[in-house]
C-alpha atoms as a PDB file:
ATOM      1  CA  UNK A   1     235.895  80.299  14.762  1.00  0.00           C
ATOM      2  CA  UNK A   2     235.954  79.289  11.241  1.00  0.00           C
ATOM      3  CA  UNK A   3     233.682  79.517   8.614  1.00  0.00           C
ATOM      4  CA  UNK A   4     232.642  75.832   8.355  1.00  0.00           C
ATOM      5  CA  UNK A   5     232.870  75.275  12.312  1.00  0.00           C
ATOM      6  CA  UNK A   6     230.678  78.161  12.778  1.00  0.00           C
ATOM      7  CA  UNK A   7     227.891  76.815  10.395  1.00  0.00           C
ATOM      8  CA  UNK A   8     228.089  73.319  11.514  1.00  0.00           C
ATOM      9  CA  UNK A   9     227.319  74.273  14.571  1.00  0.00           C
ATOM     10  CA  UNK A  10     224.628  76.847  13.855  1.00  0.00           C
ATOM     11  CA  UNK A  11     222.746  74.387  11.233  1.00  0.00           C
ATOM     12  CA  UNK A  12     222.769  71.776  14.785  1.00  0.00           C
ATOM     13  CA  UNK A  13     221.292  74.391  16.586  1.00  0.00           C
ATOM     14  CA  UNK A  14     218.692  75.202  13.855  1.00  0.00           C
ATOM     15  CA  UNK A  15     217.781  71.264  13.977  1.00  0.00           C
ATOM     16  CA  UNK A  16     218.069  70.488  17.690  1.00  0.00           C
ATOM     17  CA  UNK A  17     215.699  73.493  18.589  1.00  0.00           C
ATOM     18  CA  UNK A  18     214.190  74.788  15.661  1.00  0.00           C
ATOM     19  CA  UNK A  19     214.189  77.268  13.120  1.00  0.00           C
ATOM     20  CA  UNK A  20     215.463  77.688   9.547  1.00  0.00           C
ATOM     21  CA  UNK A  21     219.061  78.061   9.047  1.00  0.00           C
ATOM     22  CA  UNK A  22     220.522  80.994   7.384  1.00  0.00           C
ATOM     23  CA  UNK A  23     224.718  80.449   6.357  1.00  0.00           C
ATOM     24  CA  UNK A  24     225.178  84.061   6.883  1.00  0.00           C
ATOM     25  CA  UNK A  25     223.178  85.083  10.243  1.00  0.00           C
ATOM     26  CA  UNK A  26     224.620  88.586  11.415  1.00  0.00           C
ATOM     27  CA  UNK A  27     223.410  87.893  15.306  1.00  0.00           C
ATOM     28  CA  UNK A  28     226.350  84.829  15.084  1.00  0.00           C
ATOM     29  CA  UNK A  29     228.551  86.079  17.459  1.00  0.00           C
ATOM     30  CA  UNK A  30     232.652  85.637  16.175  1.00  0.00           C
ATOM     31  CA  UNK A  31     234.706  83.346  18.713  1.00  0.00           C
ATOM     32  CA  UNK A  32     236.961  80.203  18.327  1.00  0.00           C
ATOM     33  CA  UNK A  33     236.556  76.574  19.345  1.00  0.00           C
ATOM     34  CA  UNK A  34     238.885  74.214  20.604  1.00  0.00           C
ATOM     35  CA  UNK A  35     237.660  70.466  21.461  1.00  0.00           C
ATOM     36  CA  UNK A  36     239.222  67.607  23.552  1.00  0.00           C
ATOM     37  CA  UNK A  37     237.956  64.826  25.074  1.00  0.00           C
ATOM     38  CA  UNK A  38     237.232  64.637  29.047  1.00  0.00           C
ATOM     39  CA  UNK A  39     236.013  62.175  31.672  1.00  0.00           C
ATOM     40  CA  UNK A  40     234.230  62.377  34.615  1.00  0.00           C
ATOM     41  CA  UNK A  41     234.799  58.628  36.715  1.00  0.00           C
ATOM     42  CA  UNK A  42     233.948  55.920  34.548  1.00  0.00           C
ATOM     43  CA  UNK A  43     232.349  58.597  31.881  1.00  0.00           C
ATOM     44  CA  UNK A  44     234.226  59.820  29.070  1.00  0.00           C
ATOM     45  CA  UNK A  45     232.915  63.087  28.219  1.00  0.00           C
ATOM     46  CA  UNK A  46     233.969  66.707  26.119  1.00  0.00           C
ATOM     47  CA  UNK A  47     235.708  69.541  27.172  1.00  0.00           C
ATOM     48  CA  UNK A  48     235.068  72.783  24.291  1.00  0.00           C
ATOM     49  CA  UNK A  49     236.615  75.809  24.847  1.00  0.00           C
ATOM     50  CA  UNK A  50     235.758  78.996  23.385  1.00  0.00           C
ATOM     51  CA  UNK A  51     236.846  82.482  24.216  1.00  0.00           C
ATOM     52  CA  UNK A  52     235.032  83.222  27.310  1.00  0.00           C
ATOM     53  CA  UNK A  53     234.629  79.590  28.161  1.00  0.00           C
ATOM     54  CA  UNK A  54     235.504  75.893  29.112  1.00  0.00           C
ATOM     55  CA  UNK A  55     232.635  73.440  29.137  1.00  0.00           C
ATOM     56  CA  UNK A  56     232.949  70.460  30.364  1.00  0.00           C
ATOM     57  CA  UNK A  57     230.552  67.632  29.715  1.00  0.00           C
ATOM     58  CA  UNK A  58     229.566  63.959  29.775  1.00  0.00           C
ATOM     59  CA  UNK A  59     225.700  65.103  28.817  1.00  0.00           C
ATOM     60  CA  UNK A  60     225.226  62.329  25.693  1.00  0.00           C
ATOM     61  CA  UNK A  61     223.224  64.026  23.672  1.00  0.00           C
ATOM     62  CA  UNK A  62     225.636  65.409  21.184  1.00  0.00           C
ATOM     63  CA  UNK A  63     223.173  68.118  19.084  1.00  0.00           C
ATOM     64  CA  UNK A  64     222.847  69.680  22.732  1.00  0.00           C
ATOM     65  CA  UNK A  65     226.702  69.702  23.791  1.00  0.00           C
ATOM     66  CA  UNK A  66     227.289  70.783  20.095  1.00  0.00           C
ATOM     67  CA  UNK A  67     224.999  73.849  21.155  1.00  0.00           C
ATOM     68  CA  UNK A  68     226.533  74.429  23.890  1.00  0.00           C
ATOM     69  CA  UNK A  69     229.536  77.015  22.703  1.00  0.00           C
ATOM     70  CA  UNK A  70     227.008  79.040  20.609  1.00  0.00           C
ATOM     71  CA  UNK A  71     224.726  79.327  23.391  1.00  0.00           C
ATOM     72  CA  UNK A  72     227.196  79.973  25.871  1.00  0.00           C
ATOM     73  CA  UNK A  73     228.706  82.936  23.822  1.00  0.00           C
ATOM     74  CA  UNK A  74     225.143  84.373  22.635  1.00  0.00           C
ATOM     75  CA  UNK A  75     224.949  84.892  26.605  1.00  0.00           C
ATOM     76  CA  UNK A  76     227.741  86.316  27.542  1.00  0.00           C
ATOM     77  CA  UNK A  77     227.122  89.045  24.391  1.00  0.00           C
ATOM     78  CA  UNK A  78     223.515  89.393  26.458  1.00  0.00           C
ATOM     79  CA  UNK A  79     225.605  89.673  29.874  1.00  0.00           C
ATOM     80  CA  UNK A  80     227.933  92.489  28.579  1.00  0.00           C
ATOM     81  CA  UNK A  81     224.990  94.006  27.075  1.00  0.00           C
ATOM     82  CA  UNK A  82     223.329  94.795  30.178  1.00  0.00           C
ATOM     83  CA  UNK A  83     226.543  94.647  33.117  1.00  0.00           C
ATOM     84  CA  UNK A  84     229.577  96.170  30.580  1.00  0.00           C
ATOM     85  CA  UNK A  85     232.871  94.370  31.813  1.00  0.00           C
ATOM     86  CA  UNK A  86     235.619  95.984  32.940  1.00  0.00           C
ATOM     87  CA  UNK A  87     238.590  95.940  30.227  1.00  0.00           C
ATOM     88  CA  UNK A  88     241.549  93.774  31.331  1.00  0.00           C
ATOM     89  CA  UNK A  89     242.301  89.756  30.676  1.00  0.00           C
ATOM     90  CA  UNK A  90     239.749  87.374  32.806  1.00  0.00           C
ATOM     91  CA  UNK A  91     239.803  83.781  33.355  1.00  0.00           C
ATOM     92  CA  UNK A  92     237.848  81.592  31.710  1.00  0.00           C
ATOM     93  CA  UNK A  93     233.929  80.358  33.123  1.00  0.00           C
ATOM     94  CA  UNK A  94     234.087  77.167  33.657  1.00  0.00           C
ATOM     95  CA  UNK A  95     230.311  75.755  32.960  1.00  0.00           C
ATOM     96  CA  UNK A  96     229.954  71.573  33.772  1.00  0.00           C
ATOM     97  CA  UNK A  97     227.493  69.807  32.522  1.00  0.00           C
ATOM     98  CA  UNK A  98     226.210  66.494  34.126  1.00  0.00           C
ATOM     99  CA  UNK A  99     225.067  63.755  32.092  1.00  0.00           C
ATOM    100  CA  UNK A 100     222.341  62.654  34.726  1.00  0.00           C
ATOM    101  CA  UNK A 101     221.688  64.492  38.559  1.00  0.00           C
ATOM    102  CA  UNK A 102     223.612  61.087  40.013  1.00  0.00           C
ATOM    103  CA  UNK A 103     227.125  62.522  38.432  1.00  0.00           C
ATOM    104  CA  UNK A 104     226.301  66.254  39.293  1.00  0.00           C
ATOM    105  CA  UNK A 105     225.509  65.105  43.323  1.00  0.00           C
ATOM    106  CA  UNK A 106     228.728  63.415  43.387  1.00  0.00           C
ATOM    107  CA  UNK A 107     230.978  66.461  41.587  1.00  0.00           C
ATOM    108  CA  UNK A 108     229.135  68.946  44.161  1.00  0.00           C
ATOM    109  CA  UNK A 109     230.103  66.410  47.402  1.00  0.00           C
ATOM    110  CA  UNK A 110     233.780  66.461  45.988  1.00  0.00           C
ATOM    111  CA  UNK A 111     234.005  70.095  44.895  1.00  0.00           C
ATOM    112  CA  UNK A 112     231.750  72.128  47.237  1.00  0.00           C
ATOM    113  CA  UNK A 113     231.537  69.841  50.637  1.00  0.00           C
ATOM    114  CA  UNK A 114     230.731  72.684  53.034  1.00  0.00           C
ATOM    115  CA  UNK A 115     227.954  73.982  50.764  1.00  0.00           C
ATOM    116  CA  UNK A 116     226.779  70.585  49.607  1.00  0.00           C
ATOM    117  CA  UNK A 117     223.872  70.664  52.740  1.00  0.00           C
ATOM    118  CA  UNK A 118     222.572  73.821  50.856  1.00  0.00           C
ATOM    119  CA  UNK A 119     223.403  72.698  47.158  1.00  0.00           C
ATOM    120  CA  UNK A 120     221.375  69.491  47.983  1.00  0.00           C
ATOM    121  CA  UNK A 121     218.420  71.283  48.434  1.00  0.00           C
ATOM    122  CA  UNK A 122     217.988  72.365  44.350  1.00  0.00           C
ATOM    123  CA  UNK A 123     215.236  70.639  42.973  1.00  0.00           C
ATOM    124  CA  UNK A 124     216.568  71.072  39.808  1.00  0.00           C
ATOM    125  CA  UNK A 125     219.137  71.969  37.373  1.00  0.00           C
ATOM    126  CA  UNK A 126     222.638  73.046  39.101  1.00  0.00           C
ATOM    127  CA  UNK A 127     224.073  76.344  40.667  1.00  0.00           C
ATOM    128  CA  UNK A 128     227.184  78.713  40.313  1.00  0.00           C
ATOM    129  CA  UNK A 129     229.909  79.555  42.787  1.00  0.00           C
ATOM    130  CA  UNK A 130     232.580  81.632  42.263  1.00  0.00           C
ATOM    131  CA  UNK A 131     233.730  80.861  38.334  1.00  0.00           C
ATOM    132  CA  UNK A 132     231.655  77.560  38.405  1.00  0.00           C
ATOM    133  CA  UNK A 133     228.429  76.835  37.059  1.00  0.00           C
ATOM    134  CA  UNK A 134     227.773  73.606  37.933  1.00  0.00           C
ATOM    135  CA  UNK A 135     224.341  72.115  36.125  1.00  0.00           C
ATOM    136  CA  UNK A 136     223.291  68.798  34.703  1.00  0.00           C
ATOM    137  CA  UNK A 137     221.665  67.576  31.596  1.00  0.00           C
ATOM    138  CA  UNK A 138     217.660  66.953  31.679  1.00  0.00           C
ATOM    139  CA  UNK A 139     215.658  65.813  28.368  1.00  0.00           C
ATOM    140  CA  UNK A 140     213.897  69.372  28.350  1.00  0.00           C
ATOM    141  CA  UNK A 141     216.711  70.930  26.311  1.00  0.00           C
ATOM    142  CA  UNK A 142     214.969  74.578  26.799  1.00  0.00           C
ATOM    143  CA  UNK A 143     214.656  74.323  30.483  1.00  0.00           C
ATOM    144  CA  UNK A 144     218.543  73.199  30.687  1.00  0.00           C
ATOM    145  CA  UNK A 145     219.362  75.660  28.993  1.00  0.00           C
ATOM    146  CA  UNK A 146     217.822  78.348  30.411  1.00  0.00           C
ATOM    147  CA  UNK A 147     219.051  77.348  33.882  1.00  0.00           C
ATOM    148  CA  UNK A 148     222.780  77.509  32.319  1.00  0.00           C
ATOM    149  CA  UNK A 149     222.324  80.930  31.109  1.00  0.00           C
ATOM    150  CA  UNK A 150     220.561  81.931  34.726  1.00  0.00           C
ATOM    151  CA  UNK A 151     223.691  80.612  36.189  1.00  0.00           C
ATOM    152  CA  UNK A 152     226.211  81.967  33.883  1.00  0.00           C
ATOM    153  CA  UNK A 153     225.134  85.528  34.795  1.00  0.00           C
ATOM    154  CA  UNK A 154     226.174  84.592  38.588  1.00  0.00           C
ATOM    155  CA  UNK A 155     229.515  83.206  36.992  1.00  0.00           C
ATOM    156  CA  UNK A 156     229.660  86.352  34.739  1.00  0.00           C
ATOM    157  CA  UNK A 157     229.513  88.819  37.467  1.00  0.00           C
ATOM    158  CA  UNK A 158     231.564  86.900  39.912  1.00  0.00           C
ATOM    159  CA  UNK A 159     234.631  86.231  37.822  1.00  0.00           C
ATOM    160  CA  UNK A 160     234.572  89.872  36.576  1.00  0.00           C
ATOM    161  CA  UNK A 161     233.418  92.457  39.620  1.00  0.00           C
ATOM    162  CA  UNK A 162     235.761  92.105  43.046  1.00  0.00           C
ATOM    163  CA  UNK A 163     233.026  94.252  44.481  1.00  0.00           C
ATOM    164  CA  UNK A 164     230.132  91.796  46.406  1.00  0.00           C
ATOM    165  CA  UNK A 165     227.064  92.363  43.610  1.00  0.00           C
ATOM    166  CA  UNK A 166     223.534  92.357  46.000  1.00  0.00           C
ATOM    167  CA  UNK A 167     221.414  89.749  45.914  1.00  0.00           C
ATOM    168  CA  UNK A 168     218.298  91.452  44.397  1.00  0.00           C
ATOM    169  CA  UNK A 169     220.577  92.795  42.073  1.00  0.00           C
ATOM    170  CA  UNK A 170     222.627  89.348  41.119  1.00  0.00           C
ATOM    171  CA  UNK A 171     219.519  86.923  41.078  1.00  0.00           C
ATOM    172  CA  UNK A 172     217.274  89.649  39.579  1.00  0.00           C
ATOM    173  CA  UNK A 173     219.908  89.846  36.665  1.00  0.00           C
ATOM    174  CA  UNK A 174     220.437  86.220  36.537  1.00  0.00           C
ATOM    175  CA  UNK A 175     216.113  85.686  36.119  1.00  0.00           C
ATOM    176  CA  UNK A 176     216.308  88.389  33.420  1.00  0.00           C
ATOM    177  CA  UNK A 177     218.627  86.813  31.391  1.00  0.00           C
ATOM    178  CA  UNK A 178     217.289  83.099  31.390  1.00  0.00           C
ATOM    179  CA  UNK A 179     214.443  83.519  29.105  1.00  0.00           C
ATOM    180  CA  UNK A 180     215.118  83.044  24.875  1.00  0.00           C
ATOM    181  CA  UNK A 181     213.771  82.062  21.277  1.00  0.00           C
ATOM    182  CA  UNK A 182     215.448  80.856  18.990  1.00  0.00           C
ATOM    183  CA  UNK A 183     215.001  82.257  15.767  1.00  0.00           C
ATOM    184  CA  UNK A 184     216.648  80.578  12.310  1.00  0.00           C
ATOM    185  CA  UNK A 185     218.523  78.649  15.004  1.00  0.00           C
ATOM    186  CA  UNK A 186     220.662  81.693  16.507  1.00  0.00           C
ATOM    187  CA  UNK A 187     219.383  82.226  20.373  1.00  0.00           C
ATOM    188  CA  UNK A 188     217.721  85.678  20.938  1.00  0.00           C
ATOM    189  CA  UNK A 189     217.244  86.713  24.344  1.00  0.00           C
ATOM    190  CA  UNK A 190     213.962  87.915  25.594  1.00  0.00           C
ATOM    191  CA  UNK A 191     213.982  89.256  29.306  1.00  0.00           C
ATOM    192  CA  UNK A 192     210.606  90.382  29.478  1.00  0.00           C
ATOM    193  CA  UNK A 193     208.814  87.460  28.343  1.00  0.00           C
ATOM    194  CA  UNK A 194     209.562  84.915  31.072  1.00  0.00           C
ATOM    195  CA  UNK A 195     206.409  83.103  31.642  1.00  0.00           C
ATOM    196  CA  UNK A 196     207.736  80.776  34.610  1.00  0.00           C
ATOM    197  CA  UNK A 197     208.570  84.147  36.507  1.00  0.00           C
ATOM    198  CA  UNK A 198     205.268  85.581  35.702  1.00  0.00           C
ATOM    199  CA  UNK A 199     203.422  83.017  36.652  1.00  0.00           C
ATOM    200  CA  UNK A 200     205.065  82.896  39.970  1.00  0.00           C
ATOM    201  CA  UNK A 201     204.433  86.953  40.583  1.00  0.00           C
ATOM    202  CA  UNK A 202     200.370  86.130  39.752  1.00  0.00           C
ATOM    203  CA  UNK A 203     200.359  83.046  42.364  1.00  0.00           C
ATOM    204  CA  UNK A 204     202.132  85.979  44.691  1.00  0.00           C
ATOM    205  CA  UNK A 205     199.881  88.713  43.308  1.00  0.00           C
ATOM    206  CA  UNK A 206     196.264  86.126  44.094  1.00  0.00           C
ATOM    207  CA  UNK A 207     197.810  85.261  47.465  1.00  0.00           C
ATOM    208  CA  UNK A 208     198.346  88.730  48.715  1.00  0.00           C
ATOM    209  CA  UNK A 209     201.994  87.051  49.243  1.00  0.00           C
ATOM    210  CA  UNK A 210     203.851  89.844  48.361  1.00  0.00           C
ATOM    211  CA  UNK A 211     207.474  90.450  49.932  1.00  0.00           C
ATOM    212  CA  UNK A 212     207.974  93.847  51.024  1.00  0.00           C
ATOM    213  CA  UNK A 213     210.822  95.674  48.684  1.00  0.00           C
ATOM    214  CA  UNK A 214     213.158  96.677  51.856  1.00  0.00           C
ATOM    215  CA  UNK A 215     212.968  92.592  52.693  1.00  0.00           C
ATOM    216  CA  UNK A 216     213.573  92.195  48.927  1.00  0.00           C
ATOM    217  CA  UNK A 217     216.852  94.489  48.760  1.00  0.00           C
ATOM    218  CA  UNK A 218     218.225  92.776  52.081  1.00  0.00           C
ATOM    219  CA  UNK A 219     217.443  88.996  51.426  1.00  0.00           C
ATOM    220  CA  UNK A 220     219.909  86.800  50.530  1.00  0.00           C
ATOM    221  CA  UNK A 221     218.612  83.898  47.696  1.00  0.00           C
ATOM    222  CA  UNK A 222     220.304  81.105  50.375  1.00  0.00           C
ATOM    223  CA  UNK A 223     218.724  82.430  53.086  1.00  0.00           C
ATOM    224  CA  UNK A 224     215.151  81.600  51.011  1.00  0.00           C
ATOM    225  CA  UNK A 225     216.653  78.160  50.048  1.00  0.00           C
ATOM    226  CA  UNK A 226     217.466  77.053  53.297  1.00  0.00           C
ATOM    227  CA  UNK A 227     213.770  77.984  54.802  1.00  0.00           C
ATOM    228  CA  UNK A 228     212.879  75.497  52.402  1.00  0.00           C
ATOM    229  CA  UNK A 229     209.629  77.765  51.702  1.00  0.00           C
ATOM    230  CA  UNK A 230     208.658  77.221  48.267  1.00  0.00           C
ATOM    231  CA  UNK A 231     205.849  79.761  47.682  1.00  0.00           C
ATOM    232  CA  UNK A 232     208.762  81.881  49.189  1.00  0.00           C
ATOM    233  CA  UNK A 233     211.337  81.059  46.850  1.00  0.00           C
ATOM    234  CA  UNK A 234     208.806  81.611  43.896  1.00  0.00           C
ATOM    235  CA  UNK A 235     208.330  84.989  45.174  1.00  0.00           C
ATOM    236  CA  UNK A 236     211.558  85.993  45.415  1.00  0.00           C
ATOM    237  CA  UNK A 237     212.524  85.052  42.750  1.00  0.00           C
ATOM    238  CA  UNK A 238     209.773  86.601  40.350  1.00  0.00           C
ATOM    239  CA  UNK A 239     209.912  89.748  42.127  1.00  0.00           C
ATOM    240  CA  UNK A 240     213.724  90.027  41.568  1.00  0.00           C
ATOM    241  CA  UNK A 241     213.081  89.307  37.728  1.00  0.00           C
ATOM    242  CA  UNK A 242     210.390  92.313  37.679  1.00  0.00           C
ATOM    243  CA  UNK A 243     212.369  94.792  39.935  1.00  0.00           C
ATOM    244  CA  UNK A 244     215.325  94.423  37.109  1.00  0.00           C
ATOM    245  CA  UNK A 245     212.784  94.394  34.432  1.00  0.00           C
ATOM    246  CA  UNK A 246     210.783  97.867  35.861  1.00  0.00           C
ATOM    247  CA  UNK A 247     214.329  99.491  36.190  1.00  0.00           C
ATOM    248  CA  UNK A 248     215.256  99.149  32.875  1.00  0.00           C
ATOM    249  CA  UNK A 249     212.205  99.102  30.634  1.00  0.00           C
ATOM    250  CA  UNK A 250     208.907 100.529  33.103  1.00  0.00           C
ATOM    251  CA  UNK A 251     207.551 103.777  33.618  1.00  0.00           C
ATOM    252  CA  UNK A 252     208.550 105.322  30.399  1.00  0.00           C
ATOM    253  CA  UNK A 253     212.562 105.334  31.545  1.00  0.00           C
ATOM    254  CA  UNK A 254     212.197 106.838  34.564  1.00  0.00           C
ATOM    255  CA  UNK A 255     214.776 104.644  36.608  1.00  0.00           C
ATOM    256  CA  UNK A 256     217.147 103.534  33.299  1.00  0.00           C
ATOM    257  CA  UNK A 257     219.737 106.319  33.633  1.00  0.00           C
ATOM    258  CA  UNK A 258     220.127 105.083  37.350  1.00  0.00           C
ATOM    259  CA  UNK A 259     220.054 101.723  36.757  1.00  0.00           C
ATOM    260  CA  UNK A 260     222.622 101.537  33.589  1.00  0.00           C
ATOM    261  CA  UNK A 261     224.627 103.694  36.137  1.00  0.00           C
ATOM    262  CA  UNK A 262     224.555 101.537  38.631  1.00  0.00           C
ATOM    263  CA  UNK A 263     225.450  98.653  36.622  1.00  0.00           C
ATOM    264  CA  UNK A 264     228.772 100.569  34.758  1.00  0.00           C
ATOM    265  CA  UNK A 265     229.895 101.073  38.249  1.00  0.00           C
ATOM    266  CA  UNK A 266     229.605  97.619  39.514  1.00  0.00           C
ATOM    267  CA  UNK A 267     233.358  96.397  39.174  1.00  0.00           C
ATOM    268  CA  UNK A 268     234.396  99.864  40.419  1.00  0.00           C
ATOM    269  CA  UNK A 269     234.897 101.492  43.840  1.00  0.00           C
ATOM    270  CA  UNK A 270     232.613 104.357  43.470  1.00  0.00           C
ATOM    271  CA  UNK A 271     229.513 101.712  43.595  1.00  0.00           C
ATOM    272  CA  UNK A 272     231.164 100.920  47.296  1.00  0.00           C
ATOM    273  CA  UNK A 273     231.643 104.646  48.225  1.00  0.00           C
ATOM    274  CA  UNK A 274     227.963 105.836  47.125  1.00  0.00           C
ATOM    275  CA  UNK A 275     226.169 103.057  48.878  1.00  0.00           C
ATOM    276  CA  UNK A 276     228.655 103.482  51.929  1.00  0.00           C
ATOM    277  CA  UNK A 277     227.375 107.372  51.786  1.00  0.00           C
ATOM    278  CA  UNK A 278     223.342 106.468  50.804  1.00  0.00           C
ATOM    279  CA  UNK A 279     223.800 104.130  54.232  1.00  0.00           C
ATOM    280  CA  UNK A 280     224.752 107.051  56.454  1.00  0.00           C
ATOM    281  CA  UNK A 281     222.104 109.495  55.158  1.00  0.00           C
ATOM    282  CA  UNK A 282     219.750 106.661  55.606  1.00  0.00           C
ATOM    283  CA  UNK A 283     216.833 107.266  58.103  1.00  0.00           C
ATOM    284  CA  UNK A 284     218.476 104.313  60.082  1.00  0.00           C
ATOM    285  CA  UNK A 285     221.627 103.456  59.228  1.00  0.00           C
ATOM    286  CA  UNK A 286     221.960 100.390  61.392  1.00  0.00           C
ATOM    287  CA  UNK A 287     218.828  98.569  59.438  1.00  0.00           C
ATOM    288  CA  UNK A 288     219.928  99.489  56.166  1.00  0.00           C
ATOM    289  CA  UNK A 289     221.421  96.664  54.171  1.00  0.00           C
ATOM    290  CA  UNK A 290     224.162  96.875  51.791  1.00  0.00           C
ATOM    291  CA  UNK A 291     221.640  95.926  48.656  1.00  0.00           C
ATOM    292  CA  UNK A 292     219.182  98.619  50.309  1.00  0.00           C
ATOM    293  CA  UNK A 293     222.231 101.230  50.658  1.00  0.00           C
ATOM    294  CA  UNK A 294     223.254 100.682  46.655  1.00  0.00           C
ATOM    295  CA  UNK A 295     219.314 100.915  45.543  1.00  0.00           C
ATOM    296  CA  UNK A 296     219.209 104.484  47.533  1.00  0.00           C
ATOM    297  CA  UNK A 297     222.398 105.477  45.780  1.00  0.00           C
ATOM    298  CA  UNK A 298     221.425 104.622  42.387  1.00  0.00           C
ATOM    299  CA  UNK A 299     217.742 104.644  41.672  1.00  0.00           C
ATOM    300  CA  UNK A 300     215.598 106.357  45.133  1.00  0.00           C
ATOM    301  CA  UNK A 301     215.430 107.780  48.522  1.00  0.00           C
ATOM    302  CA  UNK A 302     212.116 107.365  49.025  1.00  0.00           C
ATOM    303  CA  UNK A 303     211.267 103.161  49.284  1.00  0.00           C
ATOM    304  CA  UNK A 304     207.615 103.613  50.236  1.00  0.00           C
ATOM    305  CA  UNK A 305     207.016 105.808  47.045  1.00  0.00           C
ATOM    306  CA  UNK A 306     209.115 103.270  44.834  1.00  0.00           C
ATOM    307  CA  UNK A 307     207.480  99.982  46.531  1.00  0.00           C
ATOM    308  CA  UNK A 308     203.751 101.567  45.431  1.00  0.00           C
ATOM    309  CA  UNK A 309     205.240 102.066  41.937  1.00  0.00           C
ATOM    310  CA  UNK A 310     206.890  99.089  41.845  1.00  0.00           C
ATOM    311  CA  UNK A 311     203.921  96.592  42.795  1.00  0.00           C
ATOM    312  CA  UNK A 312     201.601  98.769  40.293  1.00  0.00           C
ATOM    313  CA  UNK A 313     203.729  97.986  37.667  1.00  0.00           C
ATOM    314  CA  UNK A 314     204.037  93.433  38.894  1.00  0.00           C
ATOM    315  CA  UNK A 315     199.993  93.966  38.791  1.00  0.00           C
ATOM    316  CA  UNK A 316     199.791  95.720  35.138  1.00  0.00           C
ATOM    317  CA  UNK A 317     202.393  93.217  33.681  1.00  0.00           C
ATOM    318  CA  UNK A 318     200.410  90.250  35.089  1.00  0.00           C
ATOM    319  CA  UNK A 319     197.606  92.125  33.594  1.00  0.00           C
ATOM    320  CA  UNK A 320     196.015  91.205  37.222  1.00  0.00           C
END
């Protein structure tokens, strides 16, 4: 990216979401930026690529598309920052971006018709599959983008790990990195501070609604969709955001070295042998899911000792 590109769009972002700007901001990440013009139907719309990806876009309010690339490559820098990827040439993400939920329902019917029953079912914002994140525009710029970067993660670790990523593991990630400030216009991600998710774990917390961690580890986040359960889906959700958030920051370290492990062996075959071996020595290796297996391999044996830890620490960070 050039000098002037790079500002231009860093002074947008400093305008459309607030913040001083600063011409020289070391947190700007480095990457080029190559526009054309696209159209969806009737809509003509922008396609930007950068290094890591192609947007594409008939969303009309230009300081947000202009935001866009920025954003886009301030996450991936958070991705690699917490799930290192593998070295070796990857294709591109490709991120859309709906004008209006109208254009995003009929791109899902065309693109994804034996998921769209399931896809239908998202209340709001969009979804990723395979090296698609599929989203569309709404007038809360923050909550948009948030839901991009939740979604990008999925996009992230599918496009660079062959190795199936659990579901605790892939939507806890995906929660952790949705959550930012923007500060002197440059996006700064804060994991930790994600007040929707918090808020959710209290409601779960006052309701004694609490899903046990060996259902956590083997639930899929489709198979909570499709019971249509929303209290459910909260839960899930929330709790996935503060497992991630206890393995790498609670209890003084304790479960870091395992987790980062885990993590730098997710695009490799040793994460597949170790929870292949955790399964066998398993109490019962029949009822032990794959997402159970790679939590024994990498951060504890003993689930009843880790589920009192864990739900001490969801009641001290809700301060409940």
């Amino acid at each position: 990216m050039t000098l002037n590109r790079s500002c231009r769009v860093f002074v947008l972002l400093a305008v459309a979401f607030g913040g001083a700007g600063c011409q020289t901001d070391p947190a700007l990440p480095e990457f080029t930026l190559v526009e054309e013009e696209w159209s969806y139907g009737q809509r003509t719309g922008r396609l930007l690529v950068t290094d890591h990806f192609e947007i594409r876009t008939t969303a009309t309010d230009t300081e947000f598309v202009d935001a866009l690339p920025l954003f886009l490559e301030t996450a991936y820098r958070q991705y690699c920052s917490v799930v290192p990827a593998p070295a070796g040439p990857a294709e591109k993400l490709q991120t859309y971006v709906f004008a209006n939920r109208a254009e995003w329902d009929r791109y899902v019917r065309e693109a994804f018709p034996a998921r769209y029953p399931v896809y239908a079912r998202i209340s709001a914002g969009g979804f990723a599959e395979r090296n698609q994140c599929v989203a569309y525009y709404m007038p809360q710029r923050i909550y948009t983008l948030s839901i991009i970067a939740h979604e990008g993660l999925h996009q992230y670790l599918s496009a660079k790990f062959r190795v199936p990523v659990p579901a605790w593991l892939n939507e806890g990630l995906a929660c952790y990195c949705e959550t930012f400030q923007f500060r002197k216009g440059v996006p700064i991600f804060t994991p930790q501070d994600n007040s929707f998710r918090m808020n959710s774990l209290r409601q779960s917390l006052a309701g004694g609604s609490l899903i046990p961690l060996k259902e956590m580890l083997a639930t899929d986040a489709g198979q909570v969709i499709v019971r249509n359960q929303s209290a459910m889906t909260r839960a899930y959700y929330a709790q996935a955001w503060a497992l991630v958030c206890m393995l790498r920051h609670g209890l003084n370290g304790k479960y870091r070295g395992g987790f980062d492990q885990m993590c730098a062996d997710m695009g490799r075959r040793e994460s597949v042998v170790r929870a292949q071996a955790a399964r066998i020595a398993a109490p019962d290796p029949s009822a032990t899911s794959l997402g159970e297996a790679l939590f024994r391999a990498y951060i504890s044996t003993d689930l009843e000792g880790f589920e009192r830890e864990y739900r001490q620490y969801m009641r001290a960070i809700c301060e409940f």
